[in-house]
PDB file of N, CA and C in Angstrom:
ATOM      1  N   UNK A   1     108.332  75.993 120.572  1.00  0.00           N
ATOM      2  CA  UNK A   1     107.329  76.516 119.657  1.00  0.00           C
ATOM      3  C   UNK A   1     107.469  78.034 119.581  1.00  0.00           C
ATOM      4  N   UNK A   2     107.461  78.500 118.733  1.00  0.00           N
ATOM      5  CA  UNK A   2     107.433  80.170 118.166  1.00  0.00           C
ATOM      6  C   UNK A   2     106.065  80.660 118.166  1.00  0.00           C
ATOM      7  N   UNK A   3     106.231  81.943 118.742  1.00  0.00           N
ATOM      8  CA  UNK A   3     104.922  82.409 118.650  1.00  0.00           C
ATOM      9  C   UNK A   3     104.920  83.563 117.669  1.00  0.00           C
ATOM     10  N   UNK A   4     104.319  83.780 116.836  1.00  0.00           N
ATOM     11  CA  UNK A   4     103.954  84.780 115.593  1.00  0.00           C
ATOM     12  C   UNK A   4     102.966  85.970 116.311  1.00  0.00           C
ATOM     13  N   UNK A   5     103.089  87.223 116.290  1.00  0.00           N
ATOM     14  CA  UNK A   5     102.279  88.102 116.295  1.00  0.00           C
ATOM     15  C   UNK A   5     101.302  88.256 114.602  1.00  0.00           C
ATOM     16  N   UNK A   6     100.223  88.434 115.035  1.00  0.00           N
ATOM     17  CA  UNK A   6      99.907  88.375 113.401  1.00  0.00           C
ATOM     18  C   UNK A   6      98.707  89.668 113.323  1.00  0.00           C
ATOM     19  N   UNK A   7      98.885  90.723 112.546  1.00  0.00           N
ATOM     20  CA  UNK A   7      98.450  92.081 112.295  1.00  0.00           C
ATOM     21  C   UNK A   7      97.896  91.669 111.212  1.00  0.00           C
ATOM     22  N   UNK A   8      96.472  92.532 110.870  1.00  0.00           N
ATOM     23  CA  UNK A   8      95.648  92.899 109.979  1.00  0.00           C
ATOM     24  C   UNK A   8      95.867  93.358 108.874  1.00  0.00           C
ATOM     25  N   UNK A   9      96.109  93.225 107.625  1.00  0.00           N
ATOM     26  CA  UNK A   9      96.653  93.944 106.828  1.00  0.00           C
ATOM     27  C   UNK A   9      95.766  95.105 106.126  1.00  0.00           C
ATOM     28  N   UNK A  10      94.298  95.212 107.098  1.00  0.00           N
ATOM     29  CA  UNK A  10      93.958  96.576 106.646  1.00  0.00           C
ATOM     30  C   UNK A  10      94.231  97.735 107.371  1.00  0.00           C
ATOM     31  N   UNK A  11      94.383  96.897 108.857  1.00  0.00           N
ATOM     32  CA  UNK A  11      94.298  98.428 109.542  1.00  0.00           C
ATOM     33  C   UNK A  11      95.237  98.253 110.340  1.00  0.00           C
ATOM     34  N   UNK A  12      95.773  97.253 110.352  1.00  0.00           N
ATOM     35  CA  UNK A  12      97.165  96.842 110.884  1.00  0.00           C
ATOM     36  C   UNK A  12      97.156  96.757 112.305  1.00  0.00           C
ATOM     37  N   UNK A  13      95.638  96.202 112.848  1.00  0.00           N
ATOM     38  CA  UNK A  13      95.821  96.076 114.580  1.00  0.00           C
ATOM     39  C   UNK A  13      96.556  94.635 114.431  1.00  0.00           C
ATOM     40  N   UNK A  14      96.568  94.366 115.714  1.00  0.00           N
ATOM     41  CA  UNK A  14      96.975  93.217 116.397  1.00  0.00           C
ATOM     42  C   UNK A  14      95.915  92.373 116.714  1.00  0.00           C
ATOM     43  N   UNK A  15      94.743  93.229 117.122  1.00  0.00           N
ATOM     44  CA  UNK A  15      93.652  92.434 117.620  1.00  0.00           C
ATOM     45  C   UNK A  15      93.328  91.485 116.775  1.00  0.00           C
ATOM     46  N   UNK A  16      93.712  90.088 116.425  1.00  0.00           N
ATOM     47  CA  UNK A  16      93.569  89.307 115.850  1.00  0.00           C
ATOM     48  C   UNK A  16      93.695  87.525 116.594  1.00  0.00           C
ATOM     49  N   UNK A  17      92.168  86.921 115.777  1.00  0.00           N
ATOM     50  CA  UNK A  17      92.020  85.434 116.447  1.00  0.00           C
ATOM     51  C   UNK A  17      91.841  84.828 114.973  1.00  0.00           C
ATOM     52  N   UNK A  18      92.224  83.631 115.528  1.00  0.00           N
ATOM     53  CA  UNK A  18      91.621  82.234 114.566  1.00  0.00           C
ATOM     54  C   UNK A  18      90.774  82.346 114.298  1.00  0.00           C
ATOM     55  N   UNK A  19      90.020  81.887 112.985  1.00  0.00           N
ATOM     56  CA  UNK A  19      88.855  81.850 112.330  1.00  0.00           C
ATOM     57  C   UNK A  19      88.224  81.020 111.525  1.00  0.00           C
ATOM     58  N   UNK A  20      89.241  79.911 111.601  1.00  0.00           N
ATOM     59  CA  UNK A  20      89.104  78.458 110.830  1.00  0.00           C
ATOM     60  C   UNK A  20      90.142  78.062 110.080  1.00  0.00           C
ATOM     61  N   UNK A  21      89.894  77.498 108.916  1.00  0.00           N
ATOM     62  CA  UNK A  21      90.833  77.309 107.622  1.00  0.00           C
ATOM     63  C   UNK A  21      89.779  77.436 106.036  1.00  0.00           C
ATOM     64  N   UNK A  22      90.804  77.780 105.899  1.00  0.00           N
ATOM     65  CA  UNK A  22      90.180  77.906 103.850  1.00  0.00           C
ATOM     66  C   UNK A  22      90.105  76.637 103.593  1.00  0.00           C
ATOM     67  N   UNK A  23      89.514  76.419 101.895  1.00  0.00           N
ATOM     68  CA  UNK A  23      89.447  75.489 101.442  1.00  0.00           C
ATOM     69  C   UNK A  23      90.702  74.425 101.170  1.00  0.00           C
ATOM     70  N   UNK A  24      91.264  75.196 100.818  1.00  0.00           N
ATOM     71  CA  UNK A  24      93.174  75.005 100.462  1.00  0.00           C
ATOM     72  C   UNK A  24      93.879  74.453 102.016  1.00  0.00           C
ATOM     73  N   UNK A  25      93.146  74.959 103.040  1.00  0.00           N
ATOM     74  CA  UNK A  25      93.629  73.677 104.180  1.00  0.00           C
ATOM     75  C   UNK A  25      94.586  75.232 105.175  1.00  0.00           C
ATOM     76  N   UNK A  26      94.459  76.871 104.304  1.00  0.00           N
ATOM     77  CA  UNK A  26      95.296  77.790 104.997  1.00  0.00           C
ATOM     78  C   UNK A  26      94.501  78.098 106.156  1.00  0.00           C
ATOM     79  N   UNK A  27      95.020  78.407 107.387  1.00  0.00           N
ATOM     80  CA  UNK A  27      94.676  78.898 108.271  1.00  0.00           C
ATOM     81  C   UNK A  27      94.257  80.601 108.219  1.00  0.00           C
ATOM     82  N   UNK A  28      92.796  80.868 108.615  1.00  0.00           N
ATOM     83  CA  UNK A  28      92.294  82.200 108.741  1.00  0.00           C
ATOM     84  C   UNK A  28      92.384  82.796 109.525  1.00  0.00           C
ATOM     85  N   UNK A  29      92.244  84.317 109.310  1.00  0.00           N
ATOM     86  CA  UNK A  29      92.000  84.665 111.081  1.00  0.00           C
ATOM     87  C   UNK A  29      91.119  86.054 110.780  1.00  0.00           C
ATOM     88  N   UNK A  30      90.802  86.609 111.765  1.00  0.00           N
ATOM     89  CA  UNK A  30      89.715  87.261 111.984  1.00  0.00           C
ATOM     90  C   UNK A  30      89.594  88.807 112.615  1.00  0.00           C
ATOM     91  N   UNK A  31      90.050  90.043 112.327  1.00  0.00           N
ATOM     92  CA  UNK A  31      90.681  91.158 113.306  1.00  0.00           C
ATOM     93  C   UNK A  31      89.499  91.595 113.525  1.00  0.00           C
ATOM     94  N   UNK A  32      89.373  91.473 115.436  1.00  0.00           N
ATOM     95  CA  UNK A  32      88.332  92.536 116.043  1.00  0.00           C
ATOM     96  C   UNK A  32      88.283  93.745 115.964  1.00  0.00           C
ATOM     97  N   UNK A  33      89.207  94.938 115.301  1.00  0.00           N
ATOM     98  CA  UNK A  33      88.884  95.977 115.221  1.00  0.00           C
ATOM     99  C   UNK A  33      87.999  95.980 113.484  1.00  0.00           C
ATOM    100  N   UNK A  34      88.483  95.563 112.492  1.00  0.00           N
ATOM    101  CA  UNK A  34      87.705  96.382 111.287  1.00  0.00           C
ATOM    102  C   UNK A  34      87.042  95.053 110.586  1.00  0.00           C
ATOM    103  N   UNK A  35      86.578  93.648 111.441  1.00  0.00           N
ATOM    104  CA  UNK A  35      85.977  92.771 111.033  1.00  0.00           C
ATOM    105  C   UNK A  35      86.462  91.952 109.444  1.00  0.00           C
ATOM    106  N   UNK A  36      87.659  91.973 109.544  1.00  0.00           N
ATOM    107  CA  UNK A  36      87.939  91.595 108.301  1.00  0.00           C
ATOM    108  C   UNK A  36      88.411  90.465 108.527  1.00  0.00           C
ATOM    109  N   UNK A  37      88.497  89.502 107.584  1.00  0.00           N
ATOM    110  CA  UNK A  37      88.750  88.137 107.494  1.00  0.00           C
ATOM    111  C   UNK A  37      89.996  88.000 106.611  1.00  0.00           C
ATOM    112  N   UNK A  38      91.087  87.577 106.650  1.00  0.00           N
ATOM    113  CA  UNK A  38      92.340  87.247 105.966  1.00  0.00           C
ATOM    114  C   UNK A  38      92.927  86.246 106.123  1.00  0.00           C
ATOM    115  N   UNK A  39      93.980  85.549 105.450  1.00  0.00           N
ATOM    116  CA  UNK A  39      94.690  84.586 105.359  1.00  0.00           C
ATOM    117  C   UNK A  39      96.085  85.448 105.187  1.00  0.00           C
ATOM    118  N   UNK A  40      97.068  84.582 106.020  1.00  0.00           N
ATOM    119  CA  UNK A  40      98.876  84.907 105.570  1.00  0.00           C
ATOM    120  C   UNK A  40      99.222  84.383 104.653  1.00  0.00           C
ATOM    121  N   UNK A  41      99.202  82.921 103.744  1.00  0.00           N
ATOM    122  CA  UNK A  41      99.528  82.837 103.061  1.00  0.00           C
ATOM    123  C   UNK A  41      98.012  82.454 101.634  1.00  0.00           C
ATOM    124  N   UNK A  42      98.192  83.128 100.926  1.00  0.00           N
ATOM    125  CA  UNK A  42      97.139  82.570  99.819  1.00  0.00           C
ATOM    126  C   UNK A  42      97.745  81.647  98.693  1.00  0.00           C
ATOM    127  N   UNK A  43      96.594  81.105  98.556  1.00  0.00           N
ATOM    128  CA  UNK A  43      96.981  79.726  96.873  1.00  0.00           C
ATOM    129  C   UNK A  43      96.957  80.683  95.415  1.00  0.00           C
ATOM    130  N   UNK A  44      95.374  81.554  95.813  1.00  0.00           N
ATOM    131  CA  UNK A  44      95.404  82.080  94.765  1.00  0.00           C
ATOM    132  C   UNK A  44      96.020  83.511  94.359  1.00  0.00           C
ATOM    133  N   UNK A  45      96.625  83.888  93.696  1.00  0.00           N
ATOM    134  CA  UNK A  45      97.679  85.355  93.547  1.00  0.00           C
ATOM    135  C   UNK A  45      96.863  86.230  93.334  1.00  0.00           C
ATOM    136  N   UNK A  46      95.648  86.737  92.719  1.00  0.00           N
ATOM    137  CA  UNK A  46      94.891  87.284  92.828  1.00  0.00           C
ATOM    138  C   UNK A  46      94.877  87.764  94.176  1.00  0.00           C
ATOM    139  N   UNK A  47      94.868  87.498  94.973  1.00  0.00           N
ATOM    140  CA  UNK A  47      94.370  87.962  96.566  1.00  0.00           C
ATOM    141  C   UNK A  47      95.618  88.359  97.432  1.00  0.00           C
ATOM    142  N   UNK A  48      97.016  88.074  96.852  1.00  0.00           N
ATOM    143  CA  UNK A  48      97.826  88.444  97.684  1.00  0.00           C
ATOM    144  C   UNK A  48      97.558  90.419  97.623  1.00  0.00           C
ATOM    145  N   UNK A  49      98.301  90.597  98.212  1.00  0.00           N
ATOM    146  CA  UNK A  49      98.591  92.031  98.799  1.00  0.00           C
ATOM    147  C   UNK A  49      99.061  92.834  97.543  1.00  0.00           C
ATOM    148  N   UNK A  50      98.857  93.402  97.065  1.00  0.00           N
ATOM    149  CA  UNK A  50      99.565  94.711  95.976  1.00  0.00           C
ATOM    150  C   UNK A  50      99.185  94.935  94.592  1.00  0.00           C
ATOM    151  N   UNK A  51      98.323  93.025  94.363  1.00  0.00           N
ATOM    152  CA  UNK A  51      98.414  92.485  92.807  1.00  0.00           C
ATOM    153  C   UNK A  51      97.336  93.844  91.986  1.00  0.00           C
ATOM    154  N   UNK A  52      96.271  94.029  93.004  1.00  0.00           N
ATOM    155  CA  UNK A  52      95.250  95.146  92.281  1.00  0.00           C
ATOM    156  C   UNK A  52      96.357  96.437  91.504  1.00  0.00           C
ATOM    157  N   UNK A  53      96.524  97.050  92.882  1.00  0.00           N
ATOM    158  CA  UNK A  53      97.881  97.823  92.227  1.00  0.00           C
ATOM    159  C   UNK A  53      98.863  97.933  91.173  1.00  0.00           C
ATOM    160  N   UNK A  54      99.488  96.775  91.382  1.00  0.00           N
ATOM    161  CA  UNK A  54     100.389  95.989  90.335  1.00  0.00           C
ATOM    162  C   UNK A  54      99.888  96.455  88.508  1.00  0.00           C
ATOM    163  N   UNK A  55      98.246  95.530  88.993  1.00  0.00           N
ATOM    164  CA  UNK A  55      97.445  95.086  87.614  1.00  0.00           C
ATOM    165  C   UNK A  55      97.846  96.877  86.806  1.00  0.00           C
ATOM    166  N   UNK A  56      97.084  97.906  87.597  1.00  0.00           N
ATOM    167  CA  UNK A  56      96.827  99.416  87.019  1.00  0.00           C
ATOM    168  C   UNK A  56      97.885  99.771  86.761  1.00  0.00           C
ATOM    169  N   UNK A  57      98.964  99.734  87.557  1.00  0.00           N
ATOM    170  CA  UNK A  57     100.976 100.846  87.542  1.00  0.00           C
ATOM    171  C   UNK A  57     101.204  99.923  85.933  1.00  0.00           C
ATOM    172  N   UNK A  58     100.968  98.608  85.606  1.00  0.00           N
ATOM    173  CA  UNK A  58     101.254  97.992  84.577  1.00  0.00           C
ATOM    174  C   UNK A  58     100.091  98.417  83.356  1.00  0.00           C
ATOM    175  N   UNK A  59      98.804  98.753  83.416  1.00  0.00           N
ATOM    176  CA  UNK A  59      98.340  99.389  82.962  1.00  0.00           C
ATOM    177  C   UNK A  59      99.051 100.688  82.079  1.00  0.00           C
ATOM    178  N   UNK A  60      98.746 101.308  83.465  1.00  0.00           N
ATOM    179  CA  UNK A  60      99.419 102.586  82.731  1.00  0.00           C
ATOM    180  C   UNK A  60     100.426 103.131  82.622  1.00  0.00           C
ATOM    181  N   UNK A  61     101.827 101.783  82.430  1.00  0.00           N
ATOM    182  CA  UNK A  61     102.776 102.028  81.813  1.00  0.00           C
ATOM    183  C   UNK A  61     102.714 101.422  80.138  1.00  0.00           C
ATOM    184  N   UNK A  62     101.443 100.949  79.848  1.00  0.00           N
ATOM    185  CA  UNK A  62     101.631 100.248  78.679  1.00  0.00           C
ATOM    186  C   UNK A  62     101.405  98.978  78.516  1.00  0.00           C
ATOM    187  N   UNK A  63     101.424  98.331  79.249  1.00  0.00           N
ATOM    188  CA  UNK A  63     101.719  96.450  78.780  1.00  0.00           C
ATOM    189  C   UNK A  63      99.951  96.549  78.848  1.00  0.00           C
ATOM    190  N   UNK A  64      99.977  95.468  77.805  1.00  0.00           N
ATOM    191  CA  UNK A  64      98.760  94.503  77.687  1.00  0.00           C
ATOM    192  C   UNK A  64      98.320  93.884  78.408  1.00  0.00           C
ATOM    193  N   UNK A  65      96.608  93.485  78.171  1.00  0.00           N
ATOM    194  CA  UNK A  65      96.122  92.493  79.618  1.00  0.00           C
ATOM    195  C   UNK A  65      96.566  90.621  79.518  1.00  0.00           C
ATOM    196  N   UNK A  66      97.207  90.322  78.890  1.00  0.00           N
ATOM    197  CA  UNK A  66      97.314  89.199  78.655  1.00  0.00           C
ATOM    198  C   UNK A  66      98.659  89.655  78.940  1.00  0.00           C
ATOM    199  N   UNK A  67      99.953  90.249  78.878  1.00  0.00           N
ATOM    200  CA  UNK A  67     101.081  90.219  79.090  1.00  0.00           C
ATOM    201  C   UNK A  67     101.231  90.309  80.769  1.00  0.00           C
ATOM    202  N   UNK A  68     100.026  91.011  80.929  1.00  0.00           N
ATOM    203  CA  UNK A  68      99.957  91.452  82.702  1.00  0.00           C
ATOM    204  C   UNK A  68      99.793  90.604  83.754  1.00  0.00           C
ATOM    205  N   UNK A  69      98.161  89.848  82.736  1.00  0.00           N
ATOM    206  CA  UNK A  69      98.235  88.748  83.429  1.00  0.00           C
ATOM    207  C   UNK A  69      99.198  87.197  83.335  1.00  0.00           C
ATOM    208  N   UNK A  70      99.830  87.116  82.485  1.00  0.00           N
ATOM    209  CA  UNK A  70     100.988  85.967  82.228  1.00  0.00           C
ATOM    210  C   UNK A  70     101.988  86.621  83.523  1.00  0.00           C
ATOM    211  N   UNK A  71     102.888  87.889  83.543  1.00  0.00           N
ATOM    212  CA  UNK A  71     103.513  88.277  84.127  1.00  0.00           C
ATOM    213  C   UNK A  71     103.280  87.879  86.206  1.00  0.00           C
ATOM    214  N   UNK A  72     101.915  88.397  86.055  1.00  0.00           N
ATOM    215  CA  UNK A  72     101.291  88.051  88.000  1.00  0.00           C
ATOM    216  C   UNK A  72     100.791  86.972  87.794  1.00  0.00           C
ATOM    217  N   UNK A  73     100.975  86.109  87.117  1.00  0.00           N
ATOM    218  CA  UNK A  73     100.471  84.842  86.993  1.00  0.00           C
ATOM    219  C   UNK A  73      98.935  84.494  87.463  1.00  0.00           C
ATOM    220  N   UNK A  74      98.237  85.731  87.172  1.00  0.00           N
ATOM    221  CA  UNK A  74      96.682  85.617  87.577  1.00  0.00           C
ATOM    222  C   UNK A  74      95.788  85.302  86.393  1.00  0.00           C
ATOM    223  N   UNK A  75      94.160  85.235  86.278  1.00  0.00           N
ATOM    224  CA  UNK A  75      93.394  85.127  85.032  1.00  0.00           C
ATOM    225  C   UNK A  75      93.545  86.498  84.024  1.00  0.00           C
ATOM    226  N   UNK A  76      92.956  86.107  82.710  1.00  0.00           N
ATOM    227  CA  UNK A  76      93.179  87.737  81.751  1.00  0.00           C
ATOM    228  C   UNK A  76      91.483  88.898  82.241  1.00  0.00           C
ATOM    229  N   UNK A  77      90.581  87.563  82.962  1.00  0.00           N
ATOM    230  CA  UNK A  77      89.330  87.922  83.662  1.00  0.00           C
ATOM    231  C   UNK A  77      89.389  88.765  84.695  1.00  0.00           C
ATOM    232  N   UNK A  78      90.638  88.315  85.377  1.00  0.00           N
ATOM    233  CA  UNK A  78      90.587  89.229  86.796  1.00  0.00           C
ATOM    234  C   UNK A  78      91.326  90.684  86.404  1.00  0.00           C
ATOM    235  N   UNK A  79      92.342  90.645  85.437  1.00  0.00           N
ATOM    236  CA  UNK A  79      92.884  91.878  84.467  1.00  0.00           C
ATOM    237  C   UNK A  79      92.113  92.902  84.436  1.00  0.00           C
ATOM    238  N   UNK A  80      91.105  92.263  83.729  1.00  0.00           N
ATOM    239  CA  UNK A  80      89.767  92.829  82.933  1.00  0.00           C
ATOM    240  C   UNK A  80      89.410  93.496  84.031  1.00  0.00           C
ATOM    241  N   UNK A  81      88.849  92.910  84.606  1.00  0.00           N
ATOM    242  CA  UNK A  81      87.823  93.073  86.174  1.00  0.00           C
ATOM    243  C   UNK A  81      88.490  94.139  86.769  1.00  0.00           C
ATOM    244  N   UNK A  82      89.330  94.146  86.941  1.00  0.00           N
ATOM    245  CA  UNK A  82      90.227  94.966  87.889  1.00  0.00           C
ATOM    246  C   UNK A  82      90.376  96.341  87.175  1.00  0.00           C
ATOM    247  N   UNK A  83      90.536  96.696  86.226  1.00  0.00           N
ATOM    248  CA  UNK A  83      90.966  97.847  85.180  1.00  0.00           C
ATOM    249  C   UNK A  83      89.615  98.147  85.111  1.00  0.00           C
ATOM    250  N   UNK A  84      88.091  97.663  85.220  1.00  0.00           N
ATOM    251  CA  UNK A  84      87.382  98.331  84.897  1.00  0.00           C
ATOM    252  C   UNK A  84      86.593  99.015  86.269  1.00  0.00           C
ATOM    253  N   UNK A  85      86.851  98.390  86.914  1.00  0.00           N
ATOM    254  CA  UNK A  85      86.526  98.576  88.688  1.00  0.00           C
ATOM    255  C   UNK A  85      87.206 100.099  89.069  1.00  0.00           C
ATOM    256  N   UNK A  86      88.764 100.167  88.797  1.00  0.00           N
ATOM    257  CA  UNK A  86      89.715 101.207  88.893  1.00  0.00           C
ATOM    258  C   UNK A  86      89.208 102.530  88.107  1.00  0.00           C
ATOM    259  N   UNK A  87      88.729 102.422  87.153  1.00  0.00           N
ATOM    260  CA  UNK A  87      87.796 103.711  86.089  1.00  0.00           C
ATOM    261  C   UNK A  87      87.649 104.529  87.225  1.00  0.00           C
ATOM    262  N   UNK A  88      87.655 106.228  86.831  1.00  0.00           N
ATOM    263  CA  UNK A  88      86.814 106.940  87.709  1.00  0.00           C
ATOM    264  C   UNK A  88      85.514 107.030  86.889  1.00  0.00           C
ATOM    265  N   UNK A  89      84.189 106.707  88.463  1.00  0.00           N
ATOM    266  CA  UNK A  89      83.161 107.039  87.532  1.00  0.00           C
ATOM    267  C   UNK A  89      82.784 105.479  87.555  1.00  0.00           C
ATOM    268  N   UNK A  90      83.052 104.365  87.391  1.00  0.00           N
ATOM    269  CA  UNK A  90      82.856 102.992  86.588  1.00  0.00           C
ATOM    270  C   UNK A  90      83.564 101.778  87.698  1.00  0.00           C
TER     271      UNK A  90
END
């Protein structure tokens, strides 16, 4: 059996335990330093790692919210959501 070290992807401790499973059947876990709750692998793409990012650099190179979202294969809602969250100010 392999053992995985598994780090936080906010603050990147180690201090990390089990925390159940998601709905989707993924295993959670739980980091004692900044109380955050994460999964390694997600169902939904929305939640992986970078996509917020992604959504805006594609923003403001130009592409459309429906090209953006076809492209990250996420909703044109979460597009939306995301671009207006990012506003300074809004």
């Amino acid at each position: 059996m392999t053992t995985v070290t598994v780090h936080c992807p906010r603050c990147n401790s180690d201090e990390v335990y089990r925390h159940g499973r998601s709905c989707s059947r993924h295993e959670r876990f739980r980091c004692r330093s900044c109380k955050r709750v994460f999964q390694l692998t997600y169902s939904y793409e929305a939640r992986k790692l970078g996509i917020k990012e992604q959504i805006v650099e594609m923003a403001h190179n130009g592409a459309g919210g429906c090209y953006t979202a076809r492209t990250l294969k996420i909703g044109i809602n979460t597009v939306i959501r995301t671009l207006k969250s990012s506003r300074p100010g809004g």
